[in-house]
Protein backbone atom coordinates (compact mmCIF):
# COMPACT_ATOMS: atom_id res chain seq x y z
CA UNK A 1 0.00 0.00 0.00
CA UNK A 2 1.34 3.66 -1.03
CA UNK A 3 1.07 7.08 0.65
CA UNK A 4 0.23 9.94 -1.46
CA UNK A 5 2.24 13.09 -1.21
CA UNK A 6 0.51 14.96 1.69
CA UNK A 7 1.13 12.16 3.85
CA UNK A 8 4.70 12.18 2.82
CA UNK A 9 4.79 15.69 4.13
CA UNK A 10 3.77 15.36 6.78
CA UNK A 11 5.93 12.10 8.03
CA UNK A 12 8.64 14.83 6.75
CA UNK A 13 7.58 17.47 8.53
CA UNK A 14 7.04 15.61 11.70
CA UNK A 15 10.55 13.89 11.51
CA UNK A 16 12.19 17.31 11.12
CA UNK A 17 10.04 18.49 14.47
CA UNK A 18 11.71 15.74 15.93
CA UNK A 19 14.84 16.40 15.06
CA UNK A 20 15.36 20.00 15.28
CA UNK A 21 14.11 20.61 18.75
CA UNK A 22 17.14 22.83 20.19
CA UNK A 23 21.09 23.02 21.02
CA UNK A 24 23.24 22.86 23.74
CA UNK A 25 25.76 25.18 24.74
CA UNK A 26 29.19 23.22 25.88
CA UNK A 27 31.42 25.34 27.85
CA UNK A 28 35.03 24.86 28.18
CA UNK A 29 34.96 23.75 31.87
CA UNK A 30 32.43 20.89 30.51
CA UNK A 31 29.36 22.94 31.53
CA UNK A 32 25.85 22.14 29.35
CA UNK A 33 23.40 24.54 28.92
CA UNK A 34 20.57 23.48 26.99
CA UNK A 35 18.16 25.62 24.25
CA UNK A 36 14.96 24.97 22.90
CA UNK A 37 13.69 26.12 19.67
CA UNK A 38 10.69 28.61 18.85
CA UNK A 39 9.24 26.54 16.20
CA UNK A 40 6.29 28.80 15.99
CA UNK A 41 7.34 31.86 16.16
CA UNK A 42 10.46 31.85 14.20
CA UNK A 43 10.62 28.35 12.42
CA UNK A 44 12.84 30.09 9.24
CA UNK A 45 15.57 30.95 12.02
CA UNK A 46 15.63 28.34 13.87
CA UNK A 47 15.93 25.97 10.80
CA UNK A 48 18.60 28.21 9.33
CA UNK A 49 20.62 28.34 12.55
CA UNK A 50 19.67 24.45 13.13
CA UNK A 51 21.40 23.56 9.74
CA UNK A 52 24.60 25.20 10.75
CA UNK A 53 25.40 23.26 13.87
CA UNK A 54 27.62 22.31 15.39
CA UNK A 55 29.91 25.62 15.53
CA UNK A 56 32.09 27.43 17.96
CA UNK A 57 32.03 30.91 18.48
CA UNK A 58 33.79 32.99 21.21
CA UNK A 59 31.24 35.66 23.32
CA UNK A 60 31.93 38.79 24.58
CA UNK A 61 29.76 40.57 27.10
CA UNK A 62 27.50 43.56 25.38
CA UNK A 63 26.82 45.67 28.66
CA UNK A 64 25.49 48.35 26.92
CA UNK A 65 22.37 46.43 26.26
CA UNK A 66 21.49 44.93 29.33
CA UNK A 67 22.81 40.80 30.78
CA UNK A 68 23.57 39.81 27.25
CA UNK A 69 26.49 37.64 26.24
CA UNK A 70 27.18 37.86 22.12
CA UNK A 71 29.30 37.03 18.97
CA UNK A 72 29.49 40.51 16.31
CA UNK A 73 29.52 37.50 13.76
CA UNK A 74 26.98 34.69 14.27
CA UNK A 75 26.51 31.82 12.25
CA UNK A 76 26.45 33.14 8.27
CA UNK A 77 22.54 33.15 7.55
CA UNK A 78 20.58 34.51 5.04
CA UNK A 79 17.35 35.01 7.12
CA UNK A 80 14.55 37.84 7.34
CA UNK A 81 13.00 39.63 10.20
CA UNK A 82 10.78 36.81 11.94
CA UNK A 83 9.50 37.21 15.56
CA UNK A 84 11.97 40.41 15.17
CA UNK A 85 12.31 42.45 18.36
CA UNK A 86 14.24 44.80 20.60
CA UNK A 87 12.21 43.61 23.98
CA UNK A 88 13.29 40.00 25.41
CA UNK A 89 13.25 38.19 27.95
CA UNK A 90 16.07 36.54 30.46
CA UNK A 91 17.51 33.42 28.43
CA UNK A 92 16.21 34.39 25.18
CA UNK A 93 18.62 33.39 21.95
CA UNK A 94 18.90 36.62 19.13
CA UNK A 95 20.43 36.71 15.60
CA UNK A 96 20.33 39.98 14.21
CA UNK A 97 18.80 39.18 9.89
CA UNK A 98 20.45 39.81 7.08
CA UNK A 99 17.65 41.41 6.32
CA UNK A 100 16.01 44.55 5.35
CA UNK A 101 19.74 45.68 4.79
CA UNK A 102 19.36 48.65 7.42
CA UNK A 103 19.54 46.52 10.60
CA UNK A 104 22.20 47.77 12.74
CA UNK A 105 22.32 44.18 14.44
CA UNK A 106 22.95 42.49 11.26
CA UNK A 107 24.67 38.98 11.52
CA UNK A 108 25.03 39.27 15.30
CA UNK A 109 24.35 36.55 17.87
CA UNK A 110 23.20 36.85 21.40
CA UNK A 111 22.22 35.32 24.30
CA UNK A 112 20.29 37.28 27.23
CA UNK A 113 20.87 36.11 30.76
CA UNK A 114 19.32 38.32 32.30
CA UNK A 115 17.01 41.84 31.89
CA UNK A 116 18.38 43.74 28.17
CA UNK A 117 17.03 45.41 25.20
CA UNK A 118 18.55 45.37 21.62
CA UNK A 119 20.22 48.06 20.17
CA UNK A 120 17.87 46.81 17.18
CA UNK A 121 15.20 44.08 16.12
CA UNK A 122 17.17 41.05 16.23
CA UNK A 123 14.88 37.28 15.69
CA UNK A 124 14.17 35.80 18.74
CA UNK A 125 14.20 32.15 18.19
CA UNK A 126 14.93 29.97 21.27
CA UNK A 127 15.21 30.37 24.69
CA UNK A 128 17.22 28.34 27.20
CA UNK A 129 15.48 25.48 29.27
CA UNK A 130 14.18 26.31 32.92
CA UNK A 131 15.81 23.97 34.44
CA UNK A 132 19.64 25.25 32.93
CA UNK A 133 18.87 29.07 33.36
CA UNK A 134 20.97 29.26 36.59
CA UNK A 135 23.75 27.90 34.92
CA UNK A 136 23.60 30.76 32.13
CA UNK A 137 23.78 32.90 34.24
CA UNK A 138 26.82 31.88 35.90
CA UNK A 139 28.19 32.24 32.60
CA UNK A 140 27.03 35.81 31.66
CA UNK A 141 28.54 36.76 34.91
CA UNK A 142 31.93 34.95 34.34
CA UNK A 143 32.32 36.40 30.80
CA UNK A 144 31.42 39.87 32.28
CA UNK A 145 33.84 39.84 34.76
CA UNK A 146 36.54 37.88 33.20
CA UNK A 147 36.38 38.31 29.90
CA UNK A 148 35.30 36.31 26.85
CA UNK A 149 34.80 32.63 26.47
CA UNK A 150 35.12 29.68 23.27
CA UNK A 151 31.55 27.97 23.44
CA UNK A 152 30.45 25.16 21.30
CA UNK A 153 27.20 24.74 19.77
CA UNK A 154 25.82 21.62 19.02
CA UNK A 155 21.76 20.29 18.63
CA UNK A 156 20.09 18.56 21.24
């Protein structure tokens, strides 16, 4: 017995879901800090980003807009505003789109681990796990006062 198409996509579709759930943040001292996807709300990011794990970046703290950890270059995506905003919330995951062109965040990458506001609309597409917020912040507050760190990304 066959399946037609539409049931095809949707097996697709559903196995993607499944796959594509979040990352994980590995830290040098062997620390795991785990992400999860907003599939909803920003599906086109989170895919994009998804597709270019693993990766490892090194974060420096941005002060000037609040408890936010970030890379000036993020992962190389070609993405639009989606769920595009300057308001987040503590553990909340930002890439700044490519575009509209006039985006001052452009490219950038950030993390928020605690209270902030962007300097411009960035996509907010993930936000870290209850359960692993602590330890993000523990981080923020390392890289603050000591300076940046190598962190690995890697899906869940």
């Amino acid at each position: 017995m066959g399946t037609d198409n539409g049931e095809k996509a949707i097996f697709i579709h559903f196995k993607q879901t499944i796959l594509m759930t979040g990352f994980v943040i590995k830290t040098a001292d062997r620390r795991t800090i785990r992400f999860r996807y907003y599939l909803d709300d920003a599906p086109a990011t989170a895919e994009a980003f998804d597709g270019e794990l693993p990766f490892t970046r090194t974060l420096v703290h941005a002060r000037v807009s609040g408890r936010e950890i970030w890379a000036e270059a993020g992962p190389s995506l070609d993405i639009i505003q989606e769920n595009a905003s300057v308001f987040v919330t503590p553990g909340e995951v930002v890439l700044g789109p490519t575009r509209p062109a006039r985006v001052r965040t452009s490219g950038s990458f950030g993390i928020y681990y605690g209270e902030g506001k962007g300097l411009d609309s960035c996509n907010i597409f993930a936000k870290v796990y209850d359960e692993d917020r602590h330890i993000l912040e523990s981080l923020g507050e390392e890289i603050w006062r000591h300076g940046e760190q190598t962190l690995t990304f890697e899906s869940i």
